[in-house]
N, C-alpha and C. Protein backbone atom coordinates (compact mmCIF):
# COMPACT_ATOMS: atom_id res chain seq x y z
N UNK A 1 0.83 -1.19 0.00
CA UNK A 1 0.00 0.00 0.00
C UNK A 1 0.88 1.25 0.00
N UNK A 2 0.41 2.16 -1.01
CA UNK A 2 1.15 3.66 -0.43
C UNK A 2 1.17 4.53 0.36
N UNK A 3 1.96 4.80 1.00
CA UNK A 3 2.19 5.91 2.13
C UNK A 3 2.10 7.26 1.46
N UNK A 4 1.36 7.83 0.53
CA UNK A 4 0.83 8.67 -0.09
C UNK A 4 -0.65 8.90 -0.16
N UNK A 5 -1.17 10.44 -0.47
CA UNK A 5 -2.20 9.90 -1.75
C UNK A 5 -2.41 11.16 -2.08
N UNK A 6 -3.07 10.78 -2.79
CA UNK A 6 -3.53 12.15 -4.02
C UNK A 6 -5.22 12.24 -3.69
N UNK A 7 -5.28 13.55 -3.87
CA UNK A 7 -6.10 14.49 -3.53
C UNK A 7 -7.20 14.48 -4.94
N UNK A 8 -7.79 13.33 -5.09
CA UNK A 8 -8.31 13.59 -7.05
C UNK A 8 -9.68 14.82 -6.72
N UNK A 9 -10.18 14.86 -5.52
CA UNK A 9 -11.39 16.00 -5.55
C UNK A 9 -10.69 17.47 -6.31
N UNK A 10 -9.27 17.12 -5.23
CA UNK A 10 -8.50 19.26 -5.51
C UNK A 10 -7.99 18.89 -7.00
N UNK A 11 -8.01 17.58 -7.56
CA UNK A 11 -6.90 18.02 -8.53
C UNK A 11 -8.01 18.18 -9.82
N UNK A 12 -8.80 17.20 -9.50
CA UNK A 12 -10.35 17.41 -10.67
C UNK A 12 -11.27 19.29 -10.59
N UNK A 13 -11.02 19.70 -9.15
CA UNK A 13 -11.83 21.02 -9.03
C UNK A 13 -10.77 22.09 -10.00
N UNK A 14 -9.11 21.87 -9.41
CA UNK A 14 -8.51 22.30 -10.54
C UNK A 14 -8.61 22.50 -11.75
N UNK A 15 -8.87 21.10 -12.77
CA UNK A 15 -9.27 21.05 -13.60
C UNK A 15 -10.59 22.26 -14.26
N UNK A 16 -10.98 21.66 -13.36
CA UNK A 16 -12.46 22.55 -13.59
C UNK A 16 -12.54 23.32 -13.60
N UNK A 17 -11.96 24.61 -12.86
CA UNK A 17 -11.61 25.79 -12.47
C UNK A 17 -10.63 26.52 -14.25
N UNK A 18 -9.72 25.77 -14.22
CA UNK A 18 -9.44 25.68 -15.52
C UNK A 18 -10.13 26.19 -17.08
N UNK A 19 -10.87 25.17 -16.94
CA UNK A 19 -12.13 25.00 -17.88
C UNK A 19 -12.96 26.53 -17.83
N UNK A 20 -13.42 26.84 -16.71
CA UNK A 20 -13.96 28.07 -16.14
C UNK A 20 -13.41 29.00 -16.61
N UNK A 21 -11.80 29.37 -16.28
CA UNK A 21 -11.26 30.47 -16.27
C UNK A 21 -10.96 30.25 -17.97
N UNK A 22 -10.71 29.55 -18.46
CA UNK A 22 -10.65 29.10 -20.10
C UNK A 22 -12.12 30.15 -20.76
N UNK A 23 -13.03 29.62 -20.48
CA UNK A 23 -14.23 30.14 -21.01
C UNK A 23 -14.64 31.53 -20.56
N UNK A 24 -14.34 32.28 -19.19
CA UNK A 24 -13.85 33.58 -18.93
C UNK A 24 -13.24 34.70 -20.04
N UNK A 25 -11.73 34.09 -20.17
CA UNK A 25 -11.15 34.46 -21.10
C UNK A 25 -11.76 34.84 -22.64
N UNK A 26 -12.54 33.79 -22.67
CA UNK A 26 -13.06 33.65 -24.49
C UNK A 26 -14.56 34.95 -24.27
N UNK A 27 -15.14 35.31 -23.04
CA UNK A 27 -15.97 35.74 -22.55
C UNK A 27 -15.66 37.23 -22.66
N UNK A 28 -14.43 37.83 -21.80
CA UNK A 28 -13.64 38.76 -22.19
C UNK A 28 -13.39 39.77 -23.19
N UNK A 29 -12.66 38.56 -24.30
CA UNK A 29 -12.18 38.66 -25.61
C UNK A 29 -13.51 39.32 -26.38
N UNK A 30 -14.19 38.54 -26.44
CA UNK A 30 -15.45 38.81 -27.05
C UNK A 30 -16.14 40.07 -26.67
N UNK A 31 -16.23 40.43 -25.73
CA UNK A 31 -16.76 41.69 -24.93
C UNK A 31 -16.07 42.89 -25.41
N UNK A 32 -14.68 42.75 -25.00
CA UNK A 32 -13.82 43.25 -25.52
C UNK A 32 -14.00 43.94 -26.85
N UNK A 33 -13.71 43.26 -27.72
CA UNK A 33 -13.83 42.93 -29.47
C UNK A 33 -15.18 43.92 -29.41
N UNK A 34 -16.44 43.37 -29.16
CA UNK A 34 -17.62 43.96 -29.65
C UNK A 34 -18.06 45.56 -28.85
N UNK A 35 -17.72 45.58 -27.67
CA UNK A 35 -17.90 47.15 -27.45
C UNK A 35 -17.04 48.00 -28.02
N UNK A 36 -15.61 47.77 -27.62
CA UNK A 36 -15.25 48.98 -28.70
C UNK A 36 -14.90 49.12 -30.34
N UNK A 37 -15.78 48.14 -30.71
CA UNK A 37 -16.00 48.27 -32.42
C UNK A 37 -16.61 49.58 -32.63
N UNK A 38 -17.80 49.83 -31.77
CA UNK A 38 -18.68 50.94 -31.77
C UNK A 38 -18.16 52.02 -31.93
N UNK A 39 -17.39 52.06 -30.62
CA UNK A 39 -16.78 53.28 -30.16
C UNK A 39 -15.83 53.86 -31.23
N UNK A 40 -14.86 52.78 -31.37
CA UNK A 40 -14.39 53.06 -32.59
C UNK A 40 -14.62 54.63 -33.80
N UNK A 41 -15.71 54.15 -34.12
CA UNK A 41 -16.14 54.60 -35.38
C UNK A 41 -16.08 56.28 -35.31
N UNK A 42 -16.12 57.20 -33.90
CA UNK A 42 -15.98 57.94 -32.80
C UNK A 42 -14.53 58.82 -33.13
N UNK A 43 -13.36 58.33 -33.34
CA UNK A 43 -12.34 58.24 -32.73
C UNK A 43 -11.58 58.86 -34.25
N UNK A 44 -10.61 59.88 -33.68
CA UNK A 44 -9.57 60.64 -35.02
C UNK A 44 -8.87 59.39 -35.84
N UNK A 45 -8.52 59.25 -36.73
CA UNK A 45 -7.32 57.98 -37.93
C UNK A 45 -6.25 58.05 -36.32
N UNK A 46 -5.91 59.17 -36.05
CA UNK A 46 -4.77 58.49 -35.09
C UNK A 46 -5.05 57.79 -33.66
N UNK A 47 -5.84 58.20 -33.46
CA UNK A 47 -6.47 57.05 -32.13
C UNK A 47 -6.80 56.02 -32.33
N UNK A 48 -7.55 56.02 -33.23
CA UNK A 48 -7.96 54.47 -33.86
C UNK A 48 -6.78 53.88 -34.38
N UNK A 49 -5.86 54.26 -35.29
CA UNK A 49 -4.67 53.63 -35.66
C UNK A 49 -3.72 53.00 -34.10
N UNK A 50 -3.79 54.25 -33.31
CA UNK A 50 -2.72 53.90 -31.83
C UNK A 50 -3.67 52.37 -31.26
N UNK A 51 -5.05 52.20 -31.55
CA UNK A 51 -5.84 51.46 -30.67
C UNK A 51 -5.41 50.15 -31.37
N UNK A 52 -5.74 50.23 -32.71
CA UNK A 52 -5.38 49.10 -33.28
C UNK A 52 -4.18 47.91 -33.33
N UNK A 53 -3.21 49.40 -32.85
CA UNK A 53 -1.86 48.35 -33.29
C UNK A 53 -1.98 47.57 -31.30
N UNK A 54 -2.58 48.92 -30.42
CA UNK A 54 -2.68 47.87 -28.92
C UNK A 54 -3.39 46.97 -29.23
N UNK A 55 -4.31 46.73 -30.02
CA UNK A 55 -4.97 45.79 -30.28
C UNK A 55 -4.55 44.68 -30.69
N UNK A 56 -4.03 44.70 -31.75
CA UNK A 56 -3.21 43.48 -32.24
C UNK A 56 -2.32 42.58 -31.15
N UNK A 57 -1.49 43.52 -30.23
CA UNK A 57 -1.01 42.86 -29.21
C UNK A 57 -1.84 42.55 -28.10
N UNK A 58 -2.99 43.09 -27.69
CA UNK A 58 -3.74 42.31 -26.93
C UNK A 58 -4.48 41.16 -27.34
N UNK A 59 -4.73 41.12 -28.54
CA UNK A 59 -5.35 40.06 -29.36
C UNK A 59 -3.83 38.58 -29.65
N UNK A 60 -3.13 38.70 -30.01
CA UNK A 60 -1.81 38.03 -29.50
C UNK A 60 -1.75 37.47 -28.35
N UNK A 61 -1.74 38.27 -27.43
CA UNK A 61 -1.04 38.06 -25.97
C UNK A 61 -3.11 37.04 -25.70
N UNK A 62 -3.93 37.12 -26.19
CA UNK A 62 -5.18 36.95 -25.34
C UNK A 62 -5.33 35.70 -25.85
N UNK A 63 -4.54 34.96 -27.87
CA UNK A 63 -4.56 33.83 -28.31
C UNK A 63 -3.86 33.45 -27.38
N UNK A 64 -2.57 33.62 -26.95
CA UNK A 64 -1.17 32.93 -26.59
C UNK A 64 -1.80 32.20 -24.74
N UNK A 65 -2.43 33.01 -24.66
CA UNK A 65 -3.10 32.67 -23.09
C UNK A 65 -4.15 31.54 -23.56
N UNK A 66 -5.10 31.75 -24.52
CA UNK A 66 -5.76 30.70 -24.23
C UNK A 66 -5.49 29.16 -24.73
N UNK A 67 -4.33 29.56 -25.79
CA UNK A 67 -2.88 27.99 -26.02
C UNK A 67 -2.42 27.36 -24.48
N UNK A 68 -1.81 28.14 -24.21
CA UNK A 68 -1.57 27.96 -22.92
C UNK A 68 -2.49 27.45 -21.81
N UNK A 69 -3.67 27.47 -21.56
CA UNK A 69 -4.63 27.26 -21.16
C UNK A 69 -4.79 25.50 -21.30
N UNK A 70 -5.29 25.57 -22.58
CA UNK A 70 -5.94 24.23 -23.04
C UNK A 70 -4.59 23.64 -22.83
N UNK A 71 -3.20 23.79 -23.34
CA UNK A 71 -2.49 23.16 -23.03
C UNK A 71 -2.04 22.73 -21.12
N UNK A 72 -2.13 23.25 -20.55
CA UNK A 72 -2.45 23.09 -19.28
C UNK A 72 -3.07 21.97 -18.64
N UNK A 73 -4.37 22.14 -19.28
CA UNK A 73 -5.89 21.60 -19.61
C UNK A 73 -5.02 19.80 -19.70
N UNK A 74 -4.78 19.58 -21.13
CA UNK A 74 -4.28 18.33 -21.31
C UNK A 74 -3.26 18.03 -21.03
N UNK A 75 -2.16 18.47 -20.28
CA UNK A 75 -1.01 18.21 -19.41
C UNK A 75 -1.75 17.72 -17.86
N UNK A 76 -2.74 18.33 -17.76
CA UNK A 76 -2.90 17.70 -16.30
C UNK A 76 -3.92 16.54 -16.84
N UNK A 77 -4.88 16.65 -17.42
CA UNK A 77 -5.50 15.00 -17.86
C UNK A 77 -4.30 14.11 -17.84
N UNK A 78 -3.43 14.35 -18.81
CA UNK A 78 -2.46 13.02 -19.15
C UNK A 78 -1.51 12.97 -17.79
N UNK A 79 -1.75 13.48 -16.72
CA UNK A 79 -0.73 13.32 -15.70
C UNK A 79 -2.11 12.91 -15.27
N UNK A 80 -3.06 12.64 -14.58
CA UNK A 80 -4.17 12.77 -13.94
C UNK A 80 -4.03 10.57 -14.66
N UNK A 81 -4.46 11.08 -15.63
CA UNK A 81 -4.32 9.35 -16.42
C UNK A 81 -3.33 8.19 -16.27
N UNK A 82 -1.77 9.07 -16.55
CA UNK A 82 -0.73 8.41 -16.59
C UNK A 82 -0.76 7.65 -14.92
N UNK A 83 -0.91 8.53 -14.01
CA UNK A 83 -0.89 8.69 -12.77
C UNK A 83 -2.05 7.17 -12.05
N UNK A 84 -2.85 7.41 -12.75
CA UNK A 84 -3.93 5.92 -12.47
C UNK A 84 -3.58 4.83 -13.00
N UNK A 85 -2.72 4.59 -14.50
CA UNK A 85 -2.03 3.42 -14.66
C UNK A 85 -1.38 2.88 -14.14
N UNK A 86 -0.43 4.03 -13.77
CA UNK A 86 0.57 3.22 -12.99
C UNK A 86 0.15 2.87 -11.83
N UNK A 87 -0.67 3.11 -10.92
CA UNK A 87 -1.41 2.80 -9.60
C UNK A 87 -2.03 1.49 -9.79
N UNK A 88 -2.71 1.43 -10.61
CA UNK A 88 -3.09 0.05 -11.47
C UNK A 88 -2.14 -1.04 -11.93
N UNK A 89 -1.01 -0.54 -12.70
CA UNK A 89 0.05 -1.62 -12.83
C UNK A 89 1.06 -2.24 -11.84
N UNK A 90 1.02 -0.62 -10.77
CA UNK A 90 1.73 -1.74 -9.82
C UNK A 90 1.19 -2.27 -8.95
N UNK A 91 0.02 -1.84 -8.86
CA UNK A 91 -1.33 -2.83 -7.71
C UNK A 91 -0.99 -4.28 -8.66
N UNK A 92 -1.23 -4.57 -9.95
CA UNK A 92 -1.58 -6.06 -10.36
C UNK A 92 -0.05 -6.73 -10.31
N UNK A 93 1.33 -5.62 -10.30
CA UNK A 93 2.37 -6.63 -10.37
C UNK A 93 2.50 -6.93 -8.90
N UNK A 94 1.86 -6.30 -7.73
CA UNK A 94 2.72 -6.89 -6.51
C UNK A 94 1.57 -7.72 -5.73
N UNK A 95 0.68 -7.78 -6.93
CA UNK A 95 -0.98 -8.81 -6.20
C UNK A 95 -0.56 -9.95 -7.02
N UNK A 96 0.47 -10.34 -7.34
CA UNK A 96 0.30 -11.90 -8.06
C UNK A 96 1.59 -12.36 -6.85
């Protein structure tokens, strides 16, 4: 038996939380994006030009987060998985 254990409630709420703050983000973005389209229209060639190019880098920096994210996402499944095989393989090699 192991003199360990793992916590799968905190590491699944993790997960989840994840997922949450994932769909936040895309929530954001979108909000983001659609109010100041409006405003926009408002605004001198050089404000709108200065907004745009912040834009581009917030739009960058807001993909690069949500890569990061999902990748997260399936780094902890496959540790979450890997993690139960082996609990499994060495339960059946030291039960024979």
């Amino acid at each position: 038996m192991p003199t360990y254990t793992v916590n799968w409630a905190a590491f699944n709420e993790v997960l989840d939380q994840l997922s949450v703050l994932q769909k936040e983000i895309n929530t954001l973005n979108a909000q983001y994006s659609s109010g100041n389209s409006s405003a926009l229209q408002e605004w001198t060639s050089e404000a709108r030009d200065a907004f745009h190019a912040s834009e581009l880098q917030w739009t960058t920096a807001a993909s690069s987060m949500e890569q990061q994210a999902a990748l997260v996402q399936q780094t902890a499944d496959k540790c979450r998985d890997e993690y139960q095989h082996a609990v499994q393989y060495g339960t059946q090699l030291w039960s024979k």
